[in-house]
C-alpha atoms as a PDB file:
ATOM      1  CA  UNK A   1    -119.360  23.970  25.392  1.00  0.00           C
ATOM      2  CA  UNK A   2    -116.718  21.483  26.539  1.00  0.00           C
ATOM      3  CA  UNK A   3    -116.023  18.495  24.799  1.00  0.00           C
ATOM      4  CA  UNK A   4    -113.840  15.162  26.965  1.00  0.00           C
ATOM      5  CA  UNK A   5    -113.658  11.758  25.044  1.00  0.00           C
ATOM      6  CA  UNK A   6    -114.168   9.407  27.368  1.00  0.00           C
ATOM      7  CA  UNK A   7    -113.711   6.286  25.700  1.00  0.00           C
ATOM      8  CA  UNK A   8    -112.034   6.007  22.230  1.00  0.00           C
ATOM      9  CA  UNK A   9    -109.957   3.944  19.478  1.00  0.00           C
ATOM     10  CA  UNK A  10    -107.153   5.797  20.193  1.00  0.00           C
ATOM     11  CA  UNK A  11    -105.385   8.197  22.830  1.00  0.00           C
ATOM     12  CA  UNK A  12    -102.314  10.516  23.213  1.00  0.00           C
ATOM     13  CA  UNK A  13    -102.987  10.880  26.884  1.00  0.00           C
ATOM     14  CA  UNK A  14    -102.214   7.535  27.753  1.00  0.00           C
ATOM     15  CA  UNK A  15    -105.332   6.141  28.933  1.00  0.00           C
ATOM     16  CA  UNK A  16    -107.393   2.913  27.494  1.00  0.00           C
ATOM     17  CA  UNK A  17    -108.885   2.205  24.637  1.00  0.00           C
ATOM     18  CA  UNK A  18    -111.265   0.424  22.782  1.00  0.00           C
ATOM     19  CA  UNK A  19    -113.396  -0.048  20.129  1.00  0.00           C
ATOM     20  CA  UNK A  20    -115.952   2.610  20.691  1.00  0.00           C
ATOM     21  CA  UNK A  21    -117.395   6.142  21.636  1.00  0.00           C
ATOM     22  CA  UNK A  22    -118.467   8.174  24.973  1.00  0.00           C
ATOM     23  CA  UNK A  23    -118.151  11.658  25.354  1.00  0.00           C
ATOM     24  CA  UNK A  24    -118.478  13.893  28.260  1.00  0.00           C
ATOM     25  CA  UNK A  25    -119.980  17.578  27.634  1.00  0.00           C
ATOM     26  CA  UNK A  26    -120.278  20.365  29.849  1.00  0.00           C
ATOM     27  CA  UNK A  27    -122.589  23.208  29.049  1.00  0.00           C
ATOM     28  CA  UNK A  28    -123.896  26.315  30.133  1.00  0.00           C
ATOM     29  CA  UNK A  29    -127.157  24.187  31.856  1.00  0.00           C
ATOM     30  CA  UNK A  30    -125.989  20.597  31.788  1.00  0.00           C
ATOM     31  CA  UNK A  31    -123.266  17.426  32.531  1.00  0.00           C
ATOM     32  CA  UNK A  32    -123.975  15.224  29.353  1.00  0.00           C
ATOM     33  CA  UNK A  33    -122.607  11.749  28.853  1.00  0.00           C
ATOM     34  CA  UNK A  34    -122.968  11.195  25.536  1.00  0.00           C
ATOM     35  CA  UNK A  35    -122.506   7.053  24.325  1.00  0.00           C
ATOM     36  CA  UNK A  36    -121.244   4.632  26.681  1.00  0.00           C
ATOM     37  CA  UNK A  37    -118.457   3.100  24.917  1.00  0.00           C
ATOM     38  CA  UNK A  38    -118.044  -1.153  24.980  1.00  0.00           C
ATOM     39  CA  UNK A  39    -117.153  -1.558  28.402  1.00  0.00           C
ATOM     40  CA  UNK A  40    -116.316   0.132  31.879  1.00  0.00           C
ATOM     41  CA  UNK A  41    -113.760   2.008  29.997  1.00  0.00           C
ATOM     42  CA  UNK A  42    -115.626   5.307  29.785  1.00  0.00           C
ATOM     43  CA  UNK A  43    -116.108   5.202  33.520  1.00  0.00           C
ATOM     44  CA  UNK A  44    -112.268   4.023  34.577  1.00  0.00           C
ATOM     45  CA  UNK A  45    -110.825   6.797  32.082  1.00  0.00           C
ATOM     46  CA  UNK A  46    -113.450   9.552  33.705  1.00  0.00           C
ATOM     47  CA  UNK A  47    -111.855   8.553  37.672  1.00  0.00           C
ATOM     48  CA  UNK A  48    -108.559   8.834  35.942  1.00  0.00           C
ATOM     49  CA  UNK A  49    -109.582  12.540  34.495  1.00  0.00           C
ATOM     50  CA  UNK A  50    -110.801  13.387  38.049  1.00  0.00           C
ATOM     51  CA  UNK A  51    -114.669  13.504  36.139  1.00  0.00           C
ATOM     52  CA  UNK A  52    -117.310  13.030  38.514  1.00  0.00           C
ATOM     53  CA  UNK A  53    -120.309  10.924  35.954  1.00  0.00           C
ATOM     54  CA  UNK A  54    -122.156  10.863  39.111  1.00  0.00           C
ATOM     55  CA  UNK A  55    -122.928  14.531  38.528  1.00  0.00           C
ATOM     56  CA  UNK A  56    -124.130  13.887  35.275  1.00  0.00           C
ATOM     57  CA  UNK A  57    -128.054  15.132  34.581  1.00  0.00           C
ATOM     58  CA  UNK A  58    -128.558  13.181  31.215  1.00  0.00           C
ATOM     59  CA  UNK A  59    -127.307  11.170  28.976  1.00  0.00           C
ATOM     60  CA  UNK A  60    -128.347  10.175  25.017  1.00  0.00           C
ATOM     61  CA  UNK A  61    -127.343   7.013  23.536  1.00  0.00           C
ATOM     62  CA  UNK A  62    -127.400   7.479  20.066  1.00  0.00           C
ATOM     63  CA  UNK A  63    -127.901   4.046  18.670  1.00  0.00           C
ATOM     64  CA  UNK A  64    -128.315   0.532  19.812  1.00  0.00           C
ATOM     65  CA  UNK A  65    -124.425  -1.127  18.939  1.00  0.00           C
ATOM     66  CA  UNK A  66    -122.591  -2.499  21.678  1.00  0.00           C
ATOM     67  CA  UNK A  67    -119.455  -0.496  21.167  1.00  0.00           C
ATOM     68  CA  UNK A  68    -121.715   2.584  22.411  1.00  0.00           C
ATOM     69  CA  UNK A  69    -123.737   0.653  24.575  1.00  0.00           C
ATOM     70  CA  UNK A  70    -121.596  -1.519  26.678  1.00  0.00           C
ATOM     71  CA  UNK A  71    -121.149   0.854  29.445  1.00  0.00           C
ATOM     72  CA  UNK A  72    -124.805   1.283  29.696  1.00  0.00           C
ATOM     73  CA  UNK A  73    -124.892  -0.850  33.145  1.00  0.00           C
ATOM     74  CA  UNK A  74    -122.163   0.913  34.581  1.00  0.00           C
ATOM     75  CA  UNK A  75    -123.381   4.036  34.114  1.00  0.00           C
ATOM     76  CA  UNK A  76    -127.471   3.114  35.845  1.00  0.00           C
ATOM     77  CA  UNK A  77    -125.277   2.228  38.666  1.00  0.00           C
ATOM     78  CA  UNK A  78    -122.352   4.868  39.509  1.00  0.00           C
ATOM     79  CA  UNK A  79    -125.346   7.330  38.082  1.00  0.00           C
ATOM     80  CA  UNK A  80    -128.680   7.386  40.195  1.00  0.00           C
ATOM     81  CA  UNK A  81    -129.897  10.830  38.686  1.00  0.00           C
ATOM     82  CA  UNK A  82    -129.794  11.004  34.914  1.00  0.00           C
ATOM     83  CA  UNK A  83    -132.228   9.897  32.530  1.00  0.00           C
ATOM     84  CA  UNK A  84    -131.180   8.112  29.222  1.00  0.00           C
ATOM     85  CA  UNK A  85    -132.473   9.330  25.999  1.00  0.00           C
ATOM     86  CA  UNK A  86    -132.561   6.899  23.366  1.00  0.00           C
ATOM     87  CA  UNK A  87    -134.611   5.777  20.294  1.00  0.00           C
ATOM     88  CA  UNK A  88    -137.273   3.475  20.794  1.00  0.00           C
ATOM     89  CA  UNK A  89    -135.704   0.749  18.665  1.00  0.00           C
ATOM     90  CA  UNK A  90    -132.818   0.739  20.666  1.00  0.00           C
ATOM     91  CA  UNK A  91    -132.884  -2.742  21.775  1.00  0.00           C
ATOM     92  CA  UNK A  92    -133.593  -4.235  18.593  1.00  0.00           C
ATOM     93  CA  UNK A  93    -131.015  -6.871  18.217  1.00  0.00           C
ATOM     94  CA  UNK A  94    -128.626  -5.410  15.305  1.00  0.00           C
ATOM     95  CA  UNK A  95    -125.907  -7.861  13.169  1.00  0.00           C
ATOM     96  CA  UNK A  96    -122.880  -6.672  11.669  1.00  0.00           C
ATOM     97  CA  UNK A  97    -122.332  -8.058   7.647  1.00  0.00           C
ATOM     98  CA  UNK A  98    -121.068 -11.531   8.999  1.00  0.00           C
ATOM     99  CA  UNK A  99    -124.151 -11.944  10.995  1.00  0.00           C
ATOM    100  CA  UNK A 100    -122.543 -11.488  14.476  1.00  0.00           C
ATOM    101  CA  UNK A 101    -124.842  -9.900  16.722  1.00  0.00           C
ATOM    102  CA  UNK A 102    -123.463  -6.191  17.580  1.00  0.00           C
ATOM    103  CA  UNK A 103    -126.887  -5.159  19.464  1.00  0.00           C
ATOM    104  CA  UNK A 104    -127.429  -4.347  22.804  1.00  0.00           C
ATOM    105  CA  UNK A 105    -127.462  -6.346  26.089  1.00  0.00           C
ATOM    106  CA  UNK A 106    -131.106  -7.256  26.137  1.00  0.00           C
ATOM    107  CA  UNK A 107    -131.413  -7.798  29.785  1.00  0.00           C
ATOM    108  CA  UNK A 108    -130.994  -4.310  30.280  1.00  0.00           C
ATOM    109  CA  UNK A 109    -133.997  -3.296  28.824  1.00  0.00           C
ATOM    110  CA  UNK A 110    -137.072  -1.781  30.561  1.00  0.00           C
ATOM    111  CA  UNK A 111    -135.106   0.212  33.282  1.00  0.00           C
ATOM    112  CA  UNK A 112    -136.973   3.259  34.726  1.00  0.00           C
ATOM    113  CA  UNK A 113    -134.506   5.805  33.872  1.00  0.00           C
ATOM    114  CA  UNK A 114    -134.901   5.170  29.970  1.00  0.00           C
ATOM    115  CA  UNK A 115    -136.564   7.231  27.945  1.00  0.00           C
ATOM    116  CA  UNK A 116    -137.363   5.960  24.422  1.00  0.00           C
ATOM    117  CA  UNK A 117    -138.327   8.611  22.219  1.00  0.00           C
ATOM    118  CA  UNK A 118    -139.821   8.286  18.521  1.00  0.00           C
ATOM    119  CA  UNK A 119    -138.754  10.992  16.680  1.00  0.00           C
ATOM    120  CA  UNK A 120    -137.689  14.735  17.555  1.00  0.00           C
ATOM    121  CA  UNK A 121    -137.706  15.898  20.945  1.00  0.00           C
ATOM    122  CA  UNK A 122    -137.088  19.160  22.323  1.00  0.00           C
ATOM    123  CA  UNK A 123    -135.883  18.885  26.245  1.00  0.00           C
ATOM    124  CA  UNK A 124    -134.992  22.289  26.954  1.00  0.00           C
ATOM    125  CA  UNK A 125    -133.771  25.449  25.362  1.00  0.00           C
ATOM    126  CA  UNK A 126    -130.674  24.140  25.275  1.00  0.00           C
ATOM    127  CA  UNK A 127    -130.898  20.307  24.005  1.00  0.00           C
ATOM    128  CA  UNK A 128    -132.567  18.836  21.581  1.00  0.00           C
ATOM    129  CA  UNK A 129    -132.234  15.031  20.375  1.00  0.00           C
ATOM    130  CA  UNK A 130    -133.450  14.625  16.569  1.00  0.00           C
ATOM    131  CA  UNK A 131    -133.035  12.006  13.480  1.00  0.00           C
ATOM    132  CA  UNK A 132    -133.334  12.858   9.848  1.00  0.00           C
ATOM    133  CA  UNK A 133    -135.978  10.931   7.757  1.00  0.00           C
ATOM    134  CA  UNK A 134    -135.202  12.295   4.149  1.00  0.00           C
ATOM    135  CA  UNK A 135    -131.874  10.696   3.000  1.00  0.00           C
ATOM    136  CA  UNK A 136    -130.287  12.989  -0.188  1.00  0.00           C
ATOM    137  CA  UNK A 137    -127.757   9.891  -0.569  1.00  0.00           C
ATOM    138  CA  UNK A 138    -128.311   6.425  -0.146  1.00  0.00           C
ATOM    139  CA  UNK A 139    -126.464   4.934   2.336  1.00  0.00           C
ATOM    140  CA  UNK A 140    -123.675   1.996   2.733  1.00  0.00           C
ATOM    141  CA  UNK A 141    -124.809  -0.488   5.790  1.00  0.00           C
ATOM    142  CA  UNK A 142    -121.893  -2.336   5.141  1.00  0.00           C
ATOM    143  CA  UNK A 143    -124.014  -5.578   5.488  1.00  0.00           C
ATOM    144  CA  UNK A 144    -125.155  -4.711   8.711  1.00  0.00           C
ATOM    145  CA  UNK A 145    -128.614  -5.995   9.883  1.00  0.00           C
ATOM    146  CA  UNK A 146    -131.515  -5.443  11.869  1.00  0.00           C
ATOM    147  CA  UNK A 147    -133.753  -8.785  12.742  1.00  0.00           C
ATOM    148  CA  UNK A 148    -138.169  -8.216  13.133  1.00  0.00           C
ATOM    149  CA  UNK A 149    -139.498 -11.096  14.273  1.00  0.00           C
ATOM    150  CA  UNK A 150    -137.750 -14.084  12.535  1.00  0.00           C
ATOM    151  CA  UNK A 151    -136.595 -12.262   9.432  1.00  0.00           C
ATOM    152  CA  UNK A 152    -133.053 -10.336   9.009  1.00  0.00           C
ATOM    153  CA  UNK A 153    -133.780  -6.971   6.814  1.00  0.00           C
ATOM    154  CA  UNK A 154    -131.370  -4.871   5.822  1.00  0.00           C
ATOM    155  CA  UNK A 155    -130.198  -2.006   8.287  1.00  0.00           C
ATOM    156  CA  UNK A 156    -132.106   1.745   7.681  1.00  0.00           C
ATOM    157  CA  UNK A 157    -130.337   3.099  11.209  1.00  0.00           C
ATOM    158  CA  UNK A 158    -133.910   3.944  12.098  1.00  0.00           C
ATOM    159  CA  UNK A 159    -132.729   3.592  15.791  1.00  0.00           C
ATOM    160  CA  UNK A 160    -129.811   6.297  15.255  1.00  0.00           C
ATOM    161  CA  UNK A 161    -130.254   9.772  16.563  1.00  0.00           C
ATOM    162  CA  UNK A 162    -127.999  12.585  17.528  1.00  0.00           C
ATOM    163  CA  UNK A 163    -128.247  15.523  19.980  1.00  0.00           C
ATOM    164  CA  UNK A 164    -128.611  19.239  18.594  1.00  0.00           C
ATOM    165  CA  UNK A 165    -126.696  21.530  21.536  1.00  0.00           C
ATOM    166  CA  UNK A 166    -128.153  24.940  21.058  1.00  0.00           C
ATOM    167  CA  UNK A 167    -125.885  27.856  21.878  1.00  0.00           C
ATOM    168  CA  UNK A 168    -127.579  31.301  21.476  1.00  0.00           C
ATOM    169  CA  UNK A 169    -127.372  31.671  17.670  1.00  0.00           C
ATOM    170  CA  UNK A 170    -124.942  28.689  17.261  1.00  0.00           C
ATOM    171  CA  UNK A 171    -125.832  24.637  17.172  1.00  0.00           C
ATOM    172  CA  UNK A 172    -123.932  22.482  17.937  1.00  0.00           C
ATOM    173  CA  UNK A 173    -124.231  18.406  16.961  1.00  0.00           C
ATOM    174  CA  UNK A 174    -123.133  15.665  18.889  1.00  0.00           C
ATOM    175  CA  UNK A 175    -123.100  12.340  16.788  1.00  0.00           C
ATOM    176  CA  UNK A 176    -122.025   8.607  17.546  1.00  0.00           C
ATOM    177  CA  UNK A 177    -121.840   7.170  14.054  1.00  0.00           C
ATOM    178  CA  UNK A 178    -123.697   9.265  11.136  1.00  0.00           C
ATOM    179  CA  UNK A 179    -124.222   5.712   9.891  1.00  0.00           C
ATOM    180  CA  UNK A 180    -127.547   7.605   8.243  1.00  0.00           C
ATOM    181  CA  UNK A 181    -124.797   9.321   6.084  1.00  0.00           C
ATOM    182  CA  UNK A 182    -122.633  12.398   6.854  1.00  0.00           C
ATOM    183  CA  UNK A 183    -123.529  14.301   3.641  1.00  0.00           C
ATOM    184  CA  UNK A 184    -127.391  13.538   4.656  1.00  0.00           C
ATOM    185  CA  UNK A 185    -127.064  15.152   7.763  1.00  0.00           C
ATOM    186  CA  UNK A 186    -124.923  18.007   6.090  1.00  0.00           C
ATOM    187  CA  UNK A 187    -128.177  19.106   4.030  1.00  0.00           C
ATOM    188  CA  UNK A 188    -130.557  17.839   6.238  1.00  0.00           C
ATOM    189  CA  UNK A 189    -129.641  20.020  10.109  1.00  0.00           C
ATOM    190  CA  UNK A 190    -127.392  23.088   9.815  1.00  0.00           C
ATOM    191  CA  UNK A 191    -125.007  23.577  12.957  1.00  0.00           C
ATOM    192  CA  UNK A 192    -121.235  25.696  13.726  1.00  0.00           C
ATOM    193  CA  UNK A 193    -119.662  22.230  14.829  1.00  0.00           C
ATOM    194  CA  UNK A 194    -120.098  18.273  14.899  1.00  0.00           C
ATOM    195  CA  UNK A 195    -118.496  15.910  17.014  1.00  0.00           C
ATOM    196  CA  UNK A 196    -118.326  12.242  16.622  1.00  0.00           C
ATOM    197  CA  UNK A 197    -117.747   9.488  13.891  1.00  0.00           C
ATOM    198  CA  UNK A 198    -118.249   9.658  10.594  1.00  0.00           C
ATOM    199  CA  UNK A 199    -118.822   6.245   9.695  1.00  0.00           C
ATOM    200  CA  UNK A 200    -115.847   6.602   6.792  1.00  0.00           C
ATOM    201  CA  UNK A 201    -113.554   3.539   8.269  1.00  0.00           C
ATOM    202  CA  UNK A 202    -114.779   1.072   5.396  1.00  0.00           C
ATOM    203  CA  UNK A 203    -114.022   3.170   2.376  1.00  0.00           C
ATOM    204  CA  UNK A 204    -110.916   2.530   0.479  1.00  0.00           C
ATOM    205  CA  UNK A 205    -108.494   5.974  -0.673  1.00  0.00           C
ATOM    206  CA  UNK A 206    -108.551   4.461  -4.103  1.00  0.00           C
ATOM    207  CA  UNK A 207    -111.452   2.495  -4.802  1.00  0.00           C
ATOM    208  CA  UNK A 208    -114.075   5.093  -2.856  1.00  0.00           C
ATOM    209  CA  UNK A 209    -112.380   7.748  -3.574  1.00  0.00           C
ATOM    210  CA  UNK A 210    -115.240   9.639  -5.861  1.00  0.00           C
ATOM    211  CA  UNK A 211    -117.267   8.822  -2.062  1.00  0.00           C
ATOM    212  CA  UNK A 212    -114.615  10.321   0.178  1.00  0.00           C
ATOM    213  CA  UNK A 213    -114.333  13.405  -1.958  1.00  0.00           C
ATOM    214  CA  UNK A 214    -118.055  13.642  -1.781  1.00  0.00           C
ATOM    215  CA  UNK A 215    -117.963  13.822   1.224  1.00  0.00           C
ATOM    216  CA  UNK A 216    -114.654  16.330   1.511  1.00  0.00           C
ATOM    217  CA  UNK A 217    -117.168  18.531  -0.578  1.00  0.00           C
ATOM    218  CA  UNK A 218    -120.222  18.526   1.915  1.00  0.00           C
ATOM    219  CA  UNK A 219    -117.824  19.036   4.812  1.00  0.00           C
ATOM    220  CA  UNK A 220    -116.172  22.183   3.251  1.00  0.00           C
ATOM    221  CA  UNK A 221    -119.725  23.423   2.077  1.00  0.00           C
ATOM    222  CA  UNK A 222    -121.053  22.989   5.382  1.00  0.00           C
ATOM    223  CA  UNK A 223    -119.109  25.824   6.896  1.00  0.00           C
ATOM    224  CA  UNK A 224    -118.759  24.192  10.222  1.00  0.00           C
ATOM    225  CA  UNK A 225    -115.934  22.533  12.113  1.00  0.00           C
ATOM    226  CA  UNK A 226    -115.480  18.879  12.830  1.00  0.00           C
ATOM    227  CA  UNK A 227    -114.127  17.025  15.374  1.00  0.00           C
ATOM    228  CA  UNK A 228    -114.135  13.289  14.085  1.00  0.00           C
ATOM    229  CA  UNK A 229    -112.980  10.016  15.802  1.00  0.00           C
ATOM    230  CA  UNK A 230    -114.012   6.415  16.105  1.00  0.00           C
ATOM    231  CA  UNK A 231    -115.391   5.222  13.041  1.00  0.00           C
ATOM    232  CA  UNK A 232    -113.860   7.962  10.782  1.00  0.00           C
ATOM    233  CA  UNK A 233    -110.950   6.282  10.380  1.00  0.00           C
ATOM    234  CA  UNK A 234    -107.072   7.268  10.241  1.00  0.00           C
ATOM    235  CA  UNK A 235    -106.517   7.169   6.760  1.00  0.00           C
ATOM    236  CA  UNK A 236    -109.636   8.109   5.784  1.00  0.00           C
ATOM    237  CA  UNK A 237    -109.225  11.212   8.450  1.00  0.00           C
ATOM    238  CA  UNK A 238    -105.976  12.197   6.715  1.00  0.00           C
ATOM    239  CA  UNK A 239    -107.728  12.300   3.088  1.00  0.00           C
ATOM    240  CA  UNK A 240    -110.399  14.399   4.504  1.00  0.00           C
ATOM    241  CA  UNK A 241    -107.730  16.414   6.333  1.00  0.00           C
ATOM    242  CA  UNK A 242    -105.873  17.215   3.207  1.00  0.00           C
ATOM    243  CA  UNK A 243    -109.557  18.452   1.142  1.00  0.00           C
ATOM    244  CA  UNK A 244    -110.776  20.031   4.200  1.00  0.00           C
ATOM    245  CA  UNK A 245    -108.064  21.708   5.891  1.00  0.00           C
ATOM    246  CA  UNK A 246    -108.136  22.906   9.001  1.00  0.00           C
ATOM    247  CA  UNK A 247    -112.255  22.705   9.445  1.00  0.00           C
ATOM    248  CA  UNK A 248    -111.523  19.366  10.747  1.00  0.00           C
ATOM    249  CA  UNK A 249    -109.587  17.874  13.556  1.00  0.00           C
ATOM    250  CA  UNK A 250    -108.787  14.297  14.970  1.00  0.00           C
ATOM    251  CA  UNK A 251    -109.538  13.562  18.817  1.00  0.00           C
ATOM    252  CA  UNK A 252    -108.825  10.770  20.854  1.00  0.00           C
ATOM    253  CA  UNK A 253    -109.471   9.993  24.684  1.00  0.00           C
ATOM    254  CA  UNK A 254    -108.539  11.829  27.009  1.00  0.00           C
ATOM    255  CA  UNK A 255    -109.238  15.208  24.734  1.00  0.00           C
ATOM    256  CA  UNK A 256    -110.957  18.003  26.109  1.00  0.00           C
ATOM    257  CA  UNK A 257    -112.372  20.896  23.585  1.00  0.00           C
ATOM    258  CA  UNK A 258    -113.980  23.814  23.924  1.00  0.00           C
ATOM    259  CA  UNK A 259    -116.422  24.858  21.405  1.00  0.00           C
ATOM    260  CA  UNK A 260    -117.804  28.597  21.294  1.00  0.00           C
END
């Protein structure tokens, strides 16, 4: 499996960045584009990568934030093949802890190509797109919200799921922001490697430390490798970095890795 971040915080390639996630993943079967970032970005750093996302034959978006589902538009329209797996709550307009809405573009809901799924799905031997519903720890929304009707409730990230890449006897797990907790989907799927965020960013070294070591501990006990980025954090990344050692690794657009 190859890995190419597409749109990023951060790059040592020189390309753009932004606030937020896409990844593009070649395997044995398929041309994945994982997240759409906040903007255009993904598609302007995949032209400058020589990445054709027109060749792409599905794509996930793993929750409904803007800064993974800004690009959406741009993709429906350089894209005319690929269906787009997402949860059915997708569109549900999300708020961050200041009550600024973080959700979706609501216009772009209802288009043909979407396919809103529940819970688990199975696609093919080879992809899978799953949630967890059993939490071992509880989880830190940060604030964030999620308005029914005319009422704000607090956020459960029951619109977050992540894609399961199955690799003869190795899985693989493709994530935008864990914000269901890292250490809950640690106990909860078993997989060789995860890529994506891991929603650490907001935790202090000093004052969360007992949570950052926590997780340290479910990292190391997992066994697998991680390849972490967006919402992880730098300093946060470097703590992990020193507990973990060299199970984990920072990427940043323009990255390409190969997973086996």
């Amino acid at each position: 499996m190859k890995v190419t971040v597409l749109s990023e915080n951060t790059s040592t390639k020189g390309l753009g960045t932004e606030h937020g996630l896409s990844l593009y993943i070649e395997t044995n079967r398929h041309k994945i584009l994982f997240d759409f970032g906040a903007s255009d970005l993904f598609y302007k750093n995949a032209e400058a990568l020589g990445i054709d996302l027109g060749l792409v034959d599905i794509a996930f978006l793993s929750h409904g934030h803007y800064d993974h589902g800004g690009g959406l538009e741009q993709f429906l329209e350089i894209n005319k093949i690929a269906f787009v797996y997402m949860n059915e709550l997708a569109f549900e307009p999300h708020y961050n802890g200041r009550n600024e809405y973080i959700g979706l573009d609501a216009t772009l809901d209802g288009h043909p190509r979407y396919i809103k799924v529940r819970g688990d799905v199975v696609i093919d031997d080879e992809l899978s797109f799953v949630t967890i519903k059993d939490l071992k720890k509880p989880i830190d929304t940060h604030g964030q919200k999620v308005k029914r009707g005319r009422i704000l409730e607090k956020e459960k990230y029951e619109h977050e799921m992540y894609l399961m890449i199955h690799d003869g006897f190795k899985d693989y797990l493709i994530s935008g922001c864990a914000h269901r907790g890292i250490i809950n989907l640690v106990y909860a799927l078993r997989f060789s490697a995860f890529v994506g965020g891991l929603h650490t960013k907001g935790y202090d070294e000093v004052c969360d430390e007992e949570i950052l070591l926590d997780t340290a501990k479910a990292l190391k006990n997992s066994g697998a490798d991680f390849y972490t980025c967006h919402c992880t954090g730098k300093e946060q990344f470097l703590f992990l970095k020193k507990e973990v050692g060299e199970k984990i690794h920072s990427i940043s657009c323009g990255d390409t890795i190969e997973i086996r």
